[in-house]
PDB file of N, CA and C in Angstrom:
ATOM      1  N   UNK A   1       0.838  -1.178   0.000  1.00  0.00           N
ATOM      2  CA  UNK A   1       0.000   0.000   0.000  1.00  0.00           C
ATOM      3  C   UNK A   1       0.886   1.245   0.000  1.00  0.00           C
ATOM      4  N   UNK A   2       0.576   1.988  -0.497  1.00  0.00           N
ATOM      5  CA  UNK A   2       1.366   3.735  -0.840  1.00  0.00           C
ATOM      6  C   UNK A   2       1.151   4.437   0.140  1.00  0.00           C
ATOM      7  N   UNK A   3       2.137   5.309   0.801  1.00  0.00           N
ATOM      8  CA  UNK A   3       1.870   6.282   1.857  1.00  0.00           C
ATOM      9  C   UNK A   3       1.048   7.446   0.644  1.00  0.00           C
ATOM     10  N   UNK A   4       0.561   8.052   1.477  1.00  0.00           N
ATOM     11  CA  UNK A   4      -0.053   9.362   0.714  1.00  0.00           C
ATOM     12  C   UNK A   4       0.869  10.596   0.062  1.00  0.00           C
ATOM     13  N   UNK A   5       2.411  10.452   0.780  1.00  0.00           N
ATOM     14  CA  UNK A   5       3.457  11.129  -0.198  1.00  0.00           C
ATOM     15  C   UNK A   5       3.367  10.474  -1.441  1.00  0.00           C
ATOM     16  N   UNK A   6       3.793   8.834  -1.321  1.00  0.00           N
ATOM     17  CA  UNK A   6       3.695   8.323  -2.248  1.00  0.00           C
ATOM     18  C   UNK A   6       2.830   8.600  -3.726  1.00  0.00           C
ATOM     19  N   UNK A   7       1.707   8.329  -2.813  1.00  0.00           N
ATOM     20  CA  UNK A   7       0.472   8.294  -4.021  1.00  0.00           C
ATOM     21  C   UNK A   7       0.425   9.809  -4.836  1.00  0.00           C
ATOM     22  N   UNK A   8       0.729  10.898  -3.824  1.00  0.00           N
ATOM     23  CA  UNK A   8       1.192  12.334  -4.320  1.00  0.00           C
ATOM     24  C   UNK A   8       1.893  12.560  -5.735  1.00  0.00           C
ATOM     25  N   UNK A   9       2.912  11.588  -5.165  1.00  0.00           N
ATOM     26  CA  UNK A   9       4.376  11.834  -6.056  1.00  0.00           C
ATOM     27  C   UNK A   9       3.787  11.472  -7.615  1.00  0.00           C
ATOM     28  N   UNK A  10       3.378   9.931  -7.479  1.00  0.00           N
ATOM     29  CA  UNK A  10       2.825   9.251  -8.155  1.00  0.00           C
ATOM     30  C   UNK A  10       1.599   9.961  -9.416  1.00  0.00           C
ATOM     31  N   UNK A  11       0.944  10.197  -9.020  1.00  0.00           N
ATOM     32  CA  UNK A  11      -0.064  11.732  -9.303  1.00  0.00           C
ATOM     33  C   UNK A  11       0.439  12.757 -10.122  1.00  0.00           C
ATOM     34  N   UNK A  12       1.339  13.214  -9.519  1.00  0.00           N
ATOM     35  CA  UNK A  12       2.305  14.538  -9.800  1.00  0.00           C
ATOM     36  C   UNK A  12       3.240  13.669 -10.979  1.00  0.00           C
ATOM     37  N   UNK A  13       3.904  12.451 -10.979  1.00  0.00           N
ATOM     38  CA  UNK A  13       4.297  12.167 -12.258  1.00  0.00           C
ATOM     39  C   UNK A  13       3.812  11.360 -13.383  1.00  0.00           C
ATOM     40  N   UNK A  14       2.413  11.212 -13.136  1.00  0.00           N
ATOM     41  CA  UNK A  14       1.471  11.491 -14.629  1.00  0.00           C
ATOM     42  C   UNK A  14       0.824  12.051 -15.063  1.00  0.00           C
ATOM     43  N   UNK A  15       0.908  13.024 -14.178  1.00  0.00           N
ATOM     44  CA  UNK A  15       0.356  14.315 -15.297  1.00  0.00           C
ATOM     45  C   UNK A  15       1.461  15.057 -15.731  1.00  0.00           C
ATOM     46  N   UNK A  16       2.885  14.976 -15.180  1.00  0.00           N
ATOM     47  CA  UNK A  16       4.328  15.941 -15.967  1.00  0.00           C
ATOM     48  C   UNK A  16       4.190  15.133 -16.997  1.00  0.00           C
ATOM     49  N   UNK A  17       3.770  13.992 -17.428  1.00  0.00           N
ATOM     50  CA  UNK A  17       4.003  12.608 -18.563  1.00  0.00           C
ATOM     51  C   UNK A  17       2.639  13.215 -19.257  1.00  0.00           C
ATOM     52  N   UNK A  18       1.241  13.067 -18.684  1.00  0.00           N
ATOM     53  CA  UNK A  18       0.194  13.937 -19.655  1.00  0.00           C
ATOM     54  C   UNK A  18       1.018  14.587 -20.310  1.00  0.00           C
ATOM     55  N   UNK A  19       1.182  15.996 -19.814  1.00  0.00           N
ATOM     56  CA  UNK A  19       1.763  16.978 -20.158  1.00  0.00           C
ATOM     57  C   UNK A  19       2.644  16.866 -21.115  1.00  0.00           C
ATOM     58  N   UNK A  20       3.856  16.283 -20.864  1.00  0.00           N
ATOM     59  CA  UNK A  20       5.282  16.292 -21.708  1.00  0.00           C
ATOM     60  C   UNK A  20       4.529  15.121 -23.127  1.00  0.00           C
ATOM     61  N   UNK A  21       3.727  14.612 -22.839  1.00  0.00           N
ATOM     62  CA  UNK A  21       3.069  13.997 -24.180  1.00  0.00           C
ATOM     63  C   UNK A  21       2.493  14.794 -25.202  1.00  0.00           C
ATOM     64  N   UNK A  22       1.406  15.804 -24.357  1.00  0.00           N
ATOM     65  CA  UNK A  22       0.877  16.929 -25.410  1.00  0.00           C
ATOM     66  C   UNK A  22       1.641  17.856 -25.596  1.00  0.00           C
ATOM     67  N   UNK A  23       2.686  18.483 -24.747  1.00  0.00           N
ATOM     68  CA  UNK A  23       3.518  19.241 -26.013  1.00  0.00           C
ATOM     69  C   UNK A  23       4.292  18.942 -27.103  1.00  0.00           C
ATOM     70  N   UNK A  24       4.379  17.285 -26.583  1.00  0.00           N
ATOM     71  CA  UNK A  24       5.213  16.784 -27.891  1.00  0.00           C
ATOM     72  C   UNK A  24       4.356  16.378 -29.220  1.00  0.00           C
ATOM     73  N   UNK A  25       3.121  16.408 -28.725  1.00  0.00           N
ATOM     74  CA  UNK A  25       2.286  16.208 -29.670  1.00  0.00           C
ATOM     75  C   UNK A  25       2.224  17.472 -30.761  1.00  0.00           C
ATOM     76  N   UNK A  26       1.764  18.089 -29.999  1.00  0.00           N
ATOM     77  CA  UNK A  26       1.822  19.733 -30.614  1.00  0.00           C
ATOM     78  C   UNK A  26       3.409  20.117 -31.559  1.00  0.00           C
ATOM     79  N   UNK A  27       4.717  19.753 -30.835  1.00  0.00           N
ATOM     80  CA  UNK A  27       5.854  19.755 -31.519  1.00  0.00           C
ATOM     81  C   UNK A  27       5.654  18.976 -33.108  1.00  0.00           C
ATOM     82  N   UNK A  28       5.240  17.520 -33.089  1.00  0.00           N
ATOM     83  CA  UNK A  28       4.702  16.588 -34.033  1.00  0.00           C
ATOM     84  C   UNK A  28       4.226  17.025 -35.301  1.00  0.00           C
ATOM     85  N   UNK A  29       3.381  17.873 -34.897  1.00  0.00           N
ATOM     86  CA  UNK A  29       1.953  18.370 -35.790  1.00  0.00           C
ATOM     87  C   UNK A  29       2.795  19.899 -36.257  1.00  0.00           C
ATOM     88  N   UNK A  30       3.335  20.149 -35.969  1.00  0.00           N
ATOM     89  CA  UNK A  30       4.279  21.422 -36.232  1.00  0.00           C
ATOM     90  C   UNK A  30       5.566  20.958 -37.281  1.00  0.00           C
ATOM     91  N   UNK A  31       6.037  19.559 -36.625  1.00  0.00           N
ATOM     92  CA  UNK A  31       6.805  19.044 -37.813  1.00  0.00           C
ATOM     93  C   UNK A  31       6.636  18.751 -38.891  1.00  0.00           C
ATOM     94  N   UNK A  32       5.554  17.952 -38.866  1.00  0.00           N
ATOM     95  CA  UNK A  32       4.580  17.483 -40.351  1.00  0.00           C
ATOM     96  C   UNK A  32       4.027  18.423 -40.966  1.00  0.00           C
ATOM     97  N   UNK A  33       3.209  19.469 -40.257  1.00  0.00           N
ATOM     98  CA  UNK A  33       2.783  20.601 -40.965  1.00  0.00           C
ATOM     99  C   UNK A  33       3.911  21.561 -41.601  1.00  0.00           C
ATOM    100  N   UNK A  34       5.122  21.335 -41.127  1.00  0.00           N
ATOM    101  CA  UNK A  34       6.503  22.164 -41.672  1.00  0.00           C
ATOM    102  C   UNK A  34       6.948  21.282 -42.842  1.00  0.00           C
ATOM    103  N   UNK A  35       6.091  20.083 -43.294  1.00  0.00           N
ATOM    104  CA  UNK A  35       7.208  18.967 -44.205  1.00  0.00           C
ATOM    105  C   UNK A  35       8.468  18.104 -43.526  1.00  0.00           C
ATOM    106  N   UNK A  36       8.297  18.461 -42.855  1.00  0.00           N
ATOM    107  CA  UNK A  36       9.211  17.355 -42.035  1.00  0.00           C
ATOM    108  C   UNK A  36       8.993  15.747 -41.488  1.00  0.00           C
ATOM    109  N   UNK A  37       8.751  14.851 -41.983  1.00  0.00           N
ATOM    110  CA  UNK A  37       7.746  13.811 -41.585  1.00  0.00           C
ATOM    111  C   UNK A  37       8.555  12.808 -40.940  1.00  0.00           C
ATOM    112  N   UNK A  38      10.243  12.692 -41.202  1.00  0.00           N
ATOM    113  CA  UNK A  38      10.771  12.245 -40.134  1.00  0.00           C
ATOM    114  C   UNK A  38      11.064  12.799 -38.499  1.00  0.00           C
ATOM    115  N   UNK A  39      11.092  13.990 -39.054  1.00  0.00           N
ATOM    116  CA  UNK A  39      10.946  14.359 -37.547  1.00  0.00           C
ATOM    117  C   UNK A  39       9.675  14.022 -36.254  1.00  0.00           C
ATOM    118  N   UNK A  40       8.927  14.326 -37.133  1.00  0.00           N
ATOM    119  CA  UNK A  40       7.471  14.071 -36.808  1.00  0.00           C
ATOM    120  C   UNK A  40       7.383  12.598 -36.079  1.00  0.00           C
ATOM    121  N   UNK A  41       8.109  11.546 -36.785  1.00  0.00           N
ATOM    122  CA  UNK A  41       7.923  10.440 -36.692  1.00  0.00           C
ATOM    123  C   UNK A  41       8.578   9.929 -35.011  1.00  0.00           C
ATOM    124  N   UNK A  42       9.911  10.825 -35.426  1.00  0.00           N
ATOM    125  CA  UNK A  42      10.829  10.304 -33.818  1.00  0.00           C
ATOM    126  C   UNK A  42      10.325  11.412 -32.715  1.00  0.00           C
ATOM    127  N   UNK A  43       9.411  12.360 -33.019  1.00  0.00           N
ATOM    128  CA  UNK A  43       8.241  13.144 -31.945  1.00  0.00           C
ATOM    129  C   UNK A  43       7.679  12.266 -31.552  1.00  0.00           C
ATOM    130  N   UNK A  44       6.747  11.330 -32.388  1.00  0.00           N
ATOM    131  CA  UNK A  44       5.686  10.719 -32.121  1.00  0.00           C
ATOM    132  C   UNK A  44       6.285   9.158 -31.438  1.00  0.00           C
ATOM    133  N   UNK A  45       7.458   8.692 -31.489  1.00  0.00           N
ATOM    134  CA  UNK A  45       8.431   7.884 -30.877  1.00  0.00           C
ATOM    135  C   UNK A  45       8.195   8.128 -29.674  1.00  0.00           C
ATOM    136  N   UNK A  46       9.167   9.605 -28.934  1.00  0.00           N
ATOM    137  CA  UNK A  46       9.447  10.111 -27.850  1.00  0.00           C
ATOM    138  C   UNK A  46       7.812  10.052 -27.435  1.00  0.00           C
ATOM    139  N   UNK A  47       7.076  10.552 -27.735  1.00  0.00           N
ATOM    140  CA  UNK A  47       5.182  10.113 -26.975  1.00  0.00           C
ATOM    141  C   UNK A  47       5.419   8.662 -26.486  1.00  0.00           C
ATOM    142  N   UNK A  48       5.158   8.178 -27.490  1.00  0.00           N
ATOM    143  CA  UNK A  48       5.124   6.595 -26.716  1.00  0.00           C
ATOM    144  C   UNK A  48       5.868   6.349 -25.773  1.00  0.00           C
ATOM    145  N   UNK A  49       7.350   6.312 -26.048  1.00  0.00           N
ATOM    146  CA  UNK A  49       7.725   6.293 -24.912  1.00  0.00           C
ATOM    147  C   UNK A  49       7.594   6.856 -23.255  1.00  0.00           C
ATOM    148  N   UNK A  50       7.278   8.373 -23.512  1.00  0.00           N
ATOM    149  CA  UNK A  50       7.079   8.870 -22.188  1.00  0.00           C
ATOM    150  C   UNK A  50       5.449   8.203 -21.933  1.00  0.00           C
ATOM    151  N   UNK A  51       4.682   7.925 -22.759  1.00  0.00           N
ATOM    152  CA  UNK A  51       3.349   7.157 -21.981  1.00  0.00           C
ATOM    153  C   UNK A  51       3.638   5.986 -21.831  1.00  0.00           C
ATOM    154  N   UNK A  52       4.507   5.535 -22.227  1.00  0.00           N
ATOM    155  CA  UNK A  52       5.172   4.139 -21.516  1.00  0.00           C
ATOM    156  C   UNK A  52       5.783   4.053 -19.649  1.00  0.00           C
ATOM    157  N   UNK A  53       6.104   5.086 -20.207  1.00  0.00           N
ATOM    158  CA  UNK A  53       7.523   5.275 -18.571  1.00  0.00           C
ATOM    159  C   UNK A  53       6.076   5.913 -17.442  1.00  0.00           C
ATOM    160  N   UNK A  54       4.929   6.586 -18.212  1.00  0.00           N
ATOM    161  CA  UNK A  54       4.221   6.989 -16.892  1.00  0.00           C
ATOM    162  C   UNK A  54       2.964   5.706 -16.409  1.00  0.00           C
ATOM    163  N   UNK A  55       3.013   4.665 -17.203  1.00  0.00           N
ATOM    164  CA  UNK A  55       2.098   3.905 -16.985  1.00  0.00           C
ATOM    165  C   UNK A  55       2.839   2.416 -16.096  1.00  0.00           C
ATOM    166  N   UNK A  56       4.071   2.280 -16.407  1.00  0.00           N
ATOM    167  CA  UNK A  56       5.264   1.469 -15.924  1.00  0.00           C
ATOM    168  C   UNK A  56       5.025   1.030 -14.098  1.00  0.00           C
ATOM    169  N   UNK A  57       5.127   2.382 -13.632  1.00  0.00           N
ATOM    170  CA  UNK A  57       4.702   2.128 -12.500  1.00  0.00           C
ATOM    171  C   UNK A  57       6.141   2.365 -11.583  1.00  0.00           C
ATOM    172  N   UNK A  58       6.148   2.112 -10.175  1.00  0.00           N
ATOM    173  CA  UNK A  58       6.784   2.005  -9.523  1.00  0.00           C
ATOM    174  C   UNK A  58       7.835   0.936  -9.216  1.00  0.00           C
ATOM    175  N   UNK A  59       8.939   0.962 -10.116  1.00  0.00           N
ATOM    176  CA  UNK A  59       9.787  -0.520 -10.294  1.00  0.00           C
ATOM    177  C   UNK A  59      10.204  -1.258  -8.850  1.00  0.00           C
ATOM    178  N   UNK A  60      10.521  -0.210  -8.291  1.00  0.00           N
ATOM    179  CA  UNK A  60      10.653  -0.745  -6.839  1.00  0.00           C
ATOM    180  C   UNK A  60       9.698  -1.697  -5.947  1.00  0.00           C
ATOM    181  N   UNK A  61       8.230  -1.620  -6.975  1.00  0.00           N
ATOM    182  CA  UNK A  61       7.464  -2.424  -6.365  1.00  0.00           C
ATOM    183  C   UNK A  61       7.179  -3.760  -6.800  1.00  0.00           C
ATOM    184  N   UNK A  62       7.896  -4.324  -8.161  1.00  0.00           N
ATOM    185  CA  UNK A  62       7.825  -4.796  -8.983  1.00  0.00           C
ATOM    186  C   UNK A  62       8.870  -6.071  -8.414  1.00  0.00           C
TER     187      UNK A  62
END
């Protein structure tokens, strides 16, 4: 069970991961709309990954 810092922390780092997803989204759509479609592509990379790392969880508990 999570102390309530815990669950805080926890909280607080998926929504910096929300977050750091939709600006990269927005970066994405700025690339492609510039003609750039590889860039776009390793934008849309870096997303997955950070919604990877915020859904992962707490390894220590693992």
């Amino acid at each position: 069970m999570q102390s309530t810092g815990e669950a805080g922390r926890a909280i607080l780092a998926t929504e910096a991961a929300d977050f750091t997803a939709e600006l990269l989204a927005d970066l994405a759509e700025i690339a492609q709309t510039a003609g750039l479609p590889q860039s776009a592509a390793v934008i849309a990379a870096a997303i997955h990954v950070v919604r990877l790392e915020s859904t992962a969880g707490d390894r220590r508990d693992n």
